[in-house]
Protein backbone atom coordinates (compact mmCIF):
# COMPACT_ATOMS: atom_id res chain seq x y z
CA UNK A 1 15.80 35.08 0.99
CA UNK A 2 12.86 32.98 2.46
CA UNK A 3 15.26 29.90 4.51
CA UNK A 4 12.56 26.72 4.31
CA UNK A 5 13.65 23.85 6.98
CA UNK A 6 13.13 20.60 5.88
CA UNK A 7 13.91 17.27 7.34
CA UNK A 8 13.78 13.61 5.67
CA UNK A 9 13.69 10.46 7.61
CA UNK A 10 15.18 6.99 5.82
CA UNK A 11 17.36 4.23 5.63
CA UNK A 12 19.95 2.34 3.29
CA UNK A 13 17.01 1.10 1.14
CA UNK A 14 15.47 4.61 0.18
CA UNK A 15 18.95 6.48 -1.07
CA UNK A 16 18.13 6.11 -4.90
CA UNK A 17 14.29 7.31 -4.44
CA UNK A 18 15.90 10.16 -1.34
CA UNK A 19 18.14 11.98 -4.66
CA UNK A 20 15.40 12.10 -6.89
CA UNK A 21 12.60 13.39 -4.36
CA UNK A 22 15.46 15.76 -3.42
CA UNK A 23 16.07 16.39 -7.01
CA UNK A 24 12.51 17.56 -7.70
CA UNK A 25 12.57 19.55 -4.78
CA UNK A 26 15.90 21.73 -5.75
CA UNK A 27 14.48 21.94 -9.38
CA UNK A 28 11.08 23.44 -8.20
CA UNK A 29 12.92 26.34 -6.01
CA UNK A 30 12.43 30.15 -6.58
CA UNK A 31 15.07 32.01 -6.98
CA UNK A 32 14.89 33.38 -3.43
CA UNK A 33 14.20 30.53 -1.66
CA UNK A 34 16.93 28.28 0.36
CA UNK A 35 16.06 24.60 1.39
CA UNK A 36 17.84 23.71 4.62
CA UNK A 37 17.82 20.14 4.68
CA UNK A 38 18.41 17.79 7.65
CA UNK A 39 18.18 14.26 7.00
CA UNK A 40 18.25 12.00 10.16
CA UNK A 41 19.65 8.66 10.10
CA UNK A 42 20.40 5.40 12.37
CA UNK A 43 23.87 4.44 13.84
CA UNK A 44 23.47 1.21 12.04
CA UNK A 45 22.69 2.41 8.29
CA UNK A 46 25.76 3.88 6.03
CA UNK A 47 24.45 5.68 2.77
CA UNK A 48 25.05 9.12 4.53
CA UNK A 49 29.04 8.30 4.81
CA UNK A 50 29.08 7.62 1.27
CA UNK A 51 28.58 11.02 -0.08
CA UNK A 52 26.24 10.73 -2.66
CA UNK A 53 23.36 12.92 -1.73
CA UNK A 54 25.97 15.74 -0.63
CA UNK A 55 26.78 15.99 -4.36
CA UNK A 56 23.44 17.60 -4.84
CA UNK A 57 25.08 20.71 -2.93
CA UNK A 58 27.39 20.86 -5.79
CA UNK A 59 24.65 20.89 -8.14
CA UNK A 60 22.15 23.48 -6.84
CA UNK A 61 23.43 26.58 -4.85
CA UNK A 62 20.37 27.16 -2.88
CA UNK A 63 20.46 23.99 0.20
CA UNK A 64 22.38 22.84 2.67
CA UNK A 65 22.22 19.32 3.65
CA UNK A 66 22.99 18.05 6.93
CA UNK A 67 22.67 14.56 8.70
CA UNK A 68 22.03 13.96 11.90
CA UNK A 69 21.91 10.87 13.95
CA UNK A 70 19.25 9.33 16.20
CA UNK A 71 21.46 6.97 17.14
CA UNK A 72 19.94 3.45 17.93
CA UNK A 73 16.42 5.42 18.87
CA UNK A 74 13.72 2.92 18.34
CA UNK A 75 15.65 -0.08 17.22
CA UNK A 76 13.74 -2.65 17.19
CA UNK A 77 10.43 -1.12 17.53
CA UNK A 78 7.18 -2.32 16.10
CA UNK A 79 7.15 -3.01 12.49
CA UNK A 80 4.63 -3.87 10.19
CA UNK A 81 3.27 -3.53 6.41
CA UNK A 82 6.86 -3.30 5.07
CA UNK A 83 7.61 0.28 6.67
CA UNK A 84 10.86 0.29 9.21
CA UNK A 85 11.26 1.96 12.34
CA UNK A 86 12.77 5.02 10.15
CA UNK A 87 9.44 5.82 9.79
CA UNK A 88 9.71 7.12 13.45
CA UNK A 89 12.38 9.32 13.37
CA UNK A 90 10.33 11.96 12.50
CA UNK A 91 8.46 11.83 15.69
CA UNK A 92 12.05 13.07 17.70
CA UNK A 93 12.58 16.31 15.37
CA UNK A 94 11.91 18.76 17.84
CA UNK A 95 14.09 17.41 19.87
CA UNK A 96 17.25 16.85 17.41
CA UNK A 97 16.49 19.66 15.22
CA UNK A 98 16.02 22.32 18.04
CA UNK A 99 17.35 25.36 16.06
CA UNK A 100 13.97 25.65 14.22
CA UNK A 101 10.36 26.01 15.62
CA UNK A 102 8.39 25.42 13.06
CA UNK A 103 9.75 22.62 10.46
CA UNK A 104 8.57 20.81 7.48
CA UNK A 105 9.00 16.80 7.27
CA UNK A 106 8.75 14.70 4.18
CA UNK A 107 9.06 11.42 3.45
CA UNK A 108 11.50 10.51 0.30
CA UNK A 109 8.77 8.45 -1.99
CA UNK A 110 7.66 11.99 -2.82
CA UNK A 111 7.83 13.84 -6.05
CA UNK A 112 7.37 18.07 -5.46
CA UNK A 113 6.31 20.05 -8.50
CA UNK A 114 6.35 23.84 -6.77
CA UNK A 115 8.48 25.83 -4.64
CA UNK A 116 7.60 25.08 -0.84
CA UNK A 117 8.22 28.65 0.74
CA UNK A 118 4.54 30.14 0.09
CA UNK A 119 2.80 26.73 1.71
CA UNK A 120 5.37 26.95 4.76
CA UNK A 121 5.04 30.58 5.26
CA UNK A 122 1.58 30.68 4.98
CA UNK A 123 0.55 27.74 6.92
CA UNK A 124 -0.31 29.73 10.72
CA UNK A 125 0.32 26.55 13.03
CA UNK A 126 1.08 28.59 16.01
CA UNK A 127 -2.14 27.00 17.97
CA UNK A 128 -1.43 23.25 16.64
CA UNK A 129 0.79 21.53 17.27
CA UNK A 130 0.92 19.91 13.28
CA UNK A 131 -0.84 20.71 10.43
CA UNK A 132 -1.74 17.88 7.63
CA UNK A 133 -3.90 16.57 4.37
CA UNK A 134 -6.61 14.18 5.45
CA UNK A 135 -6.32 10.52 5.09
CA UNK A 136 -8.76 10.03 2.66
CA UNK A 137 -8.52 6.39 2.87
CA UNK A 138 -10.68 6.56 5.63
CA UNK A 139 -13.23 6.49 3.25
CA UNK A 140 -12.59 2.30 3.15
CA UNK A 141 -15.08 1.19 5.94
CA UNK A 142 -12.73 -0.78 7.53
CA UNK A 143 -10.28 1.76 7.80
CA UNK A 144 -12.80 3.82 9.34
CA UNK A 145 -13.62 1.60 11.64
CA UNK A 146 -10.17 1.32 12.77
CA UNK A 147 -9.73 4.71 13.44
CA UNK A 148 -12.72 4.61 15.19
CA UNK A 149 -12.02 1.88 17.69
CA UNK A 150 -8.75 4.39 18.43
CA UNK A 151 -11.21 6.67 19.32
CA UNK A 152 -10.29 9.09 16.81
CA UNK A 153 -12.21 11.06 13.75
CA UNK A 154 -11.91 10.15 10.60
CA UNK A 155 -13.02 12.96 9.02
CA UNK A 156 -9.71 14.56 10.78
CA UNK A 157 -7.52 11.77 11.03
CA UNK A 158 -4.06 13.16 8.74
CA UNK A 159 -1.55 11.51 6.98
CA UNK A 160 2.16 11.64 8.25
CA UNK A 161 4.44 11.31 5.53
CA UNK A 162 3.86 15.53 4.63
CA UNK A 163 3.49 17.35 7.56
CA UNK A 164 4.46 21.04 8.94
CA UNK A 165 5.33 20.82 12.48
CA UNK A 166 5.18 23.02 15.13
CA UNK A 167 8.01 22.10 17.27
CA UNK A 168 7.88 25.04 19.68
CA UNK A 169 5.28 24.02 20.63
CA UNK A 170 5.68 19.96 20.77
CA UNK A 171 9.35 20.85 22.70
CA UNK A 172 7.14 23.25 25.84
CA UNK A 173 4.48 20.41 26.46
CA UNK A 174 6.75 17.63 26.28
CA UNK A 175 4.51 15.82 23.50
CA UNK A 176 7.69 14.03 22.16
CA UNK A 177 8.04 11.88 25.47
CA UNK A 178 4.72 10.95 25.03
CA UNK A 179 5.35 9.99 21.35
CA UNK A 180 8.68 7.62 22.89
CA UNK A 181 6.16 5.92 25.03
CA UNK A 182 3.69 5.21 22.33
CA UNK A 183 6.41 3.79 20.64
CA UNK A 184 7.11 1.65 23.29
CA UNK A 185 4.50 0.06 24.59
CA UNK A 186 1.95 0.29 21.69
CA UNK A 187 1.78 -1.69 18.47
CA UNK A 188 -0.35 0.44 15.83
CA UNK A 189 -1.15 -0.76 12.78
CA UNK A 190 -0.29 3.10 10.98
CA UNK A 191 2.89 2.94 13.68
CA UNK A 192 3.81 6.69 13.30
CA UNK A 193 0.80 8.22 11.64
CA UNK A 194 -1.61 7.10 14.53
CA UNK A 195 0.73 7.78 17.32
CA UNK A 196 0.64 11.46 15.80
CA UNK A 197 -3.26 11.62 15.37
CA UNK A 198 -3.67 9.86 18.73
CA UNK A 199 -1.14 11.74 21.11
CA UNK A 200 -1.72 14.95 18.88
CA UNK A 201 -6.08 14.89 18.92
CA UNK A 202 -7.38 18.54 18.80
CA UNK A 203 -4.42 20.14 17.88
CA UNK A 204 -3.80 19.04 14.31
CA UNK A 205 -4.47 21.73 11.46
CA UNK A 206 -5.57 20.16 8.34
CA UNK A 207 -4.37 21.55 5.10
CA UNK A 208 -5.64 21.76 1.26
CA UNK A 209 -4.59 18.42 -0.35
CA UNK A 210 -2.38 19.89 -2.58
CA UNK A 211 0.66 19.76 -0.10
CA UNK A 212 -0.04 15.99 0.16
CA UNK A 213 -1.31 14.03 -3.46
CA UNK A 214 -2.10 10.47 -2.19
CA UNK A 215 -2.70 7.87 -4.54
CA UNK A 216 -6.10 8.20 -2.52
CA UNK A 217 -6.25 11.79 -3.51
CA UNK A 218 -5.62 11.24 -7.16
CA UNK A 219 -8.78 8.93 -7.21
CA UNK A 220 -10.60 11.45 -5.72
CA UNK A 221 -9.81 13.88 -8.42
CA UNK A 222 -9.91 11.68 -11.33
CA UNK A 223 -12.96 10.47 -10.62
CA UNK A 224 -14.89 12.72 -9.34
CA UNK A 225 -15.75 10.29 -5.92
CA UNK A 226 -18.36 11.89 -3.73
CA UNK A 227 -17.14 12.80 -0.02
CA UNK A 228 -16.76 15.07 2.76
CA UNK A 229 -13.33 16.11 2.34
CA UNK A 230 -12.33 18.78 -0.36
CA UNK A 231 -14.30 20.30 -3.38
CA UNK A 232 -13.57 19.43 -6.72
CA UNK A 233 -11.76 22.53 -7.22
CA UNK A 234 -9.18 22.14 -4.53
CA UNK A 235 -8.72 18.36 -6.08
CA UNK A 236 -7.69 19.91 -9.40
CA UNK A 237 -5.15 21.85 -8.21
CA UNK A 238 -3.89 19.06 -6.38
CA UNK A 239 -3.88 17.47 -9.35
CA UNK A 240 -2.01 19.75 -11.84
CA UNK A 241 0.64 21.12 -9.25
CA UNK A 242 -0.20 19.21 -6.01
CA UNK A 243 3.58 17.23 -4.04
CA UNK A 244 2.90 14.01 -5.41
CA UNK A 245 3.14 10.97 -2.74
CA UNK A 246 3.56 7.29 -3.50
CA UNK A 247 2.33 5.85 -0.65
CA UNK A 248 1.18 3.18 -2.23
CA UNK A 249 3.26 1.02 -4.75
CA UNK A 250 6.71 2.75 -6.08
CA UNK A 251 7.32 3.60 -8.90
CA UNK A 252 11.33 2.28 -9.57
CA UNK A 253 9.72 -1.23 -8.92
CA UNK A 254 6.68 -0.95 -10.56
CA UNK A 255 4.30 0.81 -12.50
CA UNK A 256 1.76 2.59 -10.55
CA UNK A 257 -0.22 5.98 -10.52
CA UNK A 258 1.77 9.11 -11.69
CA UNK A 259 4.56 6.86 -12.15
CA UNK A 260 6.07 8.99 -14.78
CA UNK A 261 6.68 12.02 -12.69
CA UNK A 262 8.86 10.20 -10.59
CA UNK A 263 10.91 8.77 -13.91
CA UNK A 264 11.17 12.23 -15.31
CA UNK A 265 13.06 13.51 -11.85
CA UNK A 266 15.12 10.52 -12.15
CA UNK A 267 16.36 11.39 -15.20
CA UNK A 268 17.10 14.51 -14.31
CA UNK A 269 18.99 13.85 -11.34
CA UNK A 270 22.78 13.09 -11.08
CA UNK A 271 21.67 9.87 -10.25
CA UNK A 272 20.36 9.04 -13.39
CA UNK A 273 21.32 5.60 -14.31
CA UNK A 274 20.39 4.55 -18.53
CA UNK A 275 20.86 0.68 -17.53
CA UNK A 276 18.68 1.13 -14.26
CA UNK A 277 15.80 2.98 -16.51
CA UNK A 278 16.34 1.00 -19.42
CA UNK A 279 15.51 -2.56 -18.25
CA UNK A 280 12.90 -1.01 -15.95
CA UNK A 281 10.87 -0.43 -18.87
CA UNK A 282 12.11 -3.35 -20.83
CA UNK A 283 11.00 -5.51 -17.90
CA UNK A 284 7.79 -4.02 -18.30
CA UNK A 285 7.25 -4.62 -22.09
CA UNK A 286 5.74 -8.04 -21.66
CA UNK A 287 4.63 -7.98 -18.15
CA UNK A 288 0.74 -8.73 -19.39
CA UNK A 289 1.54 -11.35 -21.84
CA UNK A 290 3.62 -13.08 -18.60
CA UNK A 291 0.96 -13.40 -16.24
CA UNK A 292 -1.24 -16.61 -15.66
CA UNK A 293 -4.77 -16.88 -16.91
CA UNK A 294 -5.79 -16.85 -13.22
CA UNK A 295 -3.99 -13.53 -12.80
CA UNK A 296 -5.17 -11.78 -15.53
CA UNK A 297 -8.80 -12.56 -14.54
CA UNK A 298 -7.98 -11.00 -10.97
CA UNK A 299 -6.42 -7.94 -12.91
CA UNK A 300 -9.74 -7.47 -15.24
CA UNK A 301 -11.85 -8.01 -12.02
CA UNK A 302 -10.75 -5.72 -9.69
CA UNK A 303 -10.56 -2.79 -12.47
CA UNK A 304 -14.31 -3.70 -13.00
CA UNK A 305 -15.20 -4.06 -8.74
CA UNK A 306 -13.56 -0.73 -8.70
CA UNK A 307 -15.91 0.92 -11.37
CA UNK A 308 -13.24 4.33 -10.94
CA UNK A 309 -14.94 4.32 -6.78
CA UNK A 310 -13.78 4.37 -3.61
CA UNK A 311 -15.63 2.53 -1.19
């Protein structure tokens, strides 16, 4: 039995999209694989006294799920772009999950389509301190030039919200004190994900992109963009079994790319509400014929500035 740690950061807004990313996770497991799932959580949110997501233990024989507080850790820390300080949490997992040393870390607007044991198993991290996909978005000049004036490399700058984590390793150099005080005193745009690529330079491993499908990602593949990052092969796989990520728009508020994975878990899960998922779509129906004149010219232009390229 291959025992896969896994740990999911949150808050009260992200239950609904938690079950089903959980959902697809459970329904993607081999036989011989056990998910051991940790979900940390703030003194001042609720949905893990409710009960809800321990139903899934009910459902599927092969996790555990445990919560585990971080108290009032970083309450009030820097916010921005609509993310909350959950999105920090995952920078104190050595430190509140020490039973493991190497972990994996999630975040819940995910949709997995494989069985996670080969990746984590496979993934040698013992010299790094995480291992990642690339932030492709760096391929945006002005994010590149943000990441730049960090003093950091693009072209190895990795995203957060998938990540294996060496926490060995973080725990005997002390790296998460210097995460707390990044935290503190700095206000970064990315919050977490440049406080990792910052305090973290030279020891990240970067990983195939199929352990991390961006919306970014999914451009890349589908159209075939030119860049520095992954062949065209290791884009396709991403694309037909890749752990899709909606780090972009979400897709139980709006319609947005590989939007229909994420409905398909949903219905599978014991969450599965017919009046949530019915006027979702209803909404939907007209949503074209609603919009201004003004709107629908922006709509037609950008799909023509973008010509299927990333800039």
């Amino acid at each position: 039995m291959n025992i896969i740690p896994l740990v999911f950061c949150f808050d009260d807004s992200l239950e609904l999209p938690a079950g089903v990313c959980l959902t697809s996770l459970l329904e993607n497991a081999n036989d011989n694989t056990f998910y051991e799932i940790f979900i940390l959580h703030s003194d001042y949110n609720s949905f893990h006294l409710n009960g809800s997501l321990k139903q899934l233990e009910n459902k599927y024989s092969n996790c555990r799920i445990t919560f585990r507080s971080v108290g009032n850790s970083f309450k009030g820390a820097y916010e921005i772009r609509g993310i909350t300080t959950a999105a920090y949490y995952r920078l104190l997992i050595p430190e509140l999950i020490p039973e493991y040393d190497k972990i994996m870390y999630h975040d819940v607007d995910v949709i997995f389509r494989r069985d996670l044991a080969e990746v984590f198993l496979e993934t040698d991290i013992d010299d790094f301190y995480m291992a990642g996909v690339i932030a492709t978005e760096s391929l945006d000049v002005e994010v590149r030039r943000k990441r730049e004036r960090l003093g950091l490399d693009w072209l190895t700058y990795i995203q957060s919200g998938c990540i294996i984590i060496n926490s060995k390793k973080l725990r005997e150099d002390s790296i998460v004190n210097l995460f707390k005080n990044e935290v503190a005193s700095s206000k970064y745009e990315y919050q977490d994900m440049d406080i990792i690529n910052l305090v973290c330079k030279g020891k990240l491993k970067t990983m195939a992109p199929a352990f991390n499908v961006t919306v970014e990602v999914s451009q890349l593949a589908a159209c075939h963009v030119q860049q520095p990052f992954y062949t065209q092969s290791e884009l396709q796989i991403a694309q037909i079994l890749g752990t899709i990520h909606y780090n972009g728009a979400k897709p139980w508020r709006e319609y947005c790319v590989n939007f229909d994975y994420w409905w398909e878990y949903y219905r599978k899960s014991i969450f599965y509400d017919p009046k949530f998922y019915f006027e979702f779509y209803f909404s939907k129906l007209n949503y074209l014929d609603e919009l201004t004149l003004w709107k629908r010219i922006k709509v037609l232009a950008r799909f023509f500035k973008t010509g299927g390229k990333i800039k």
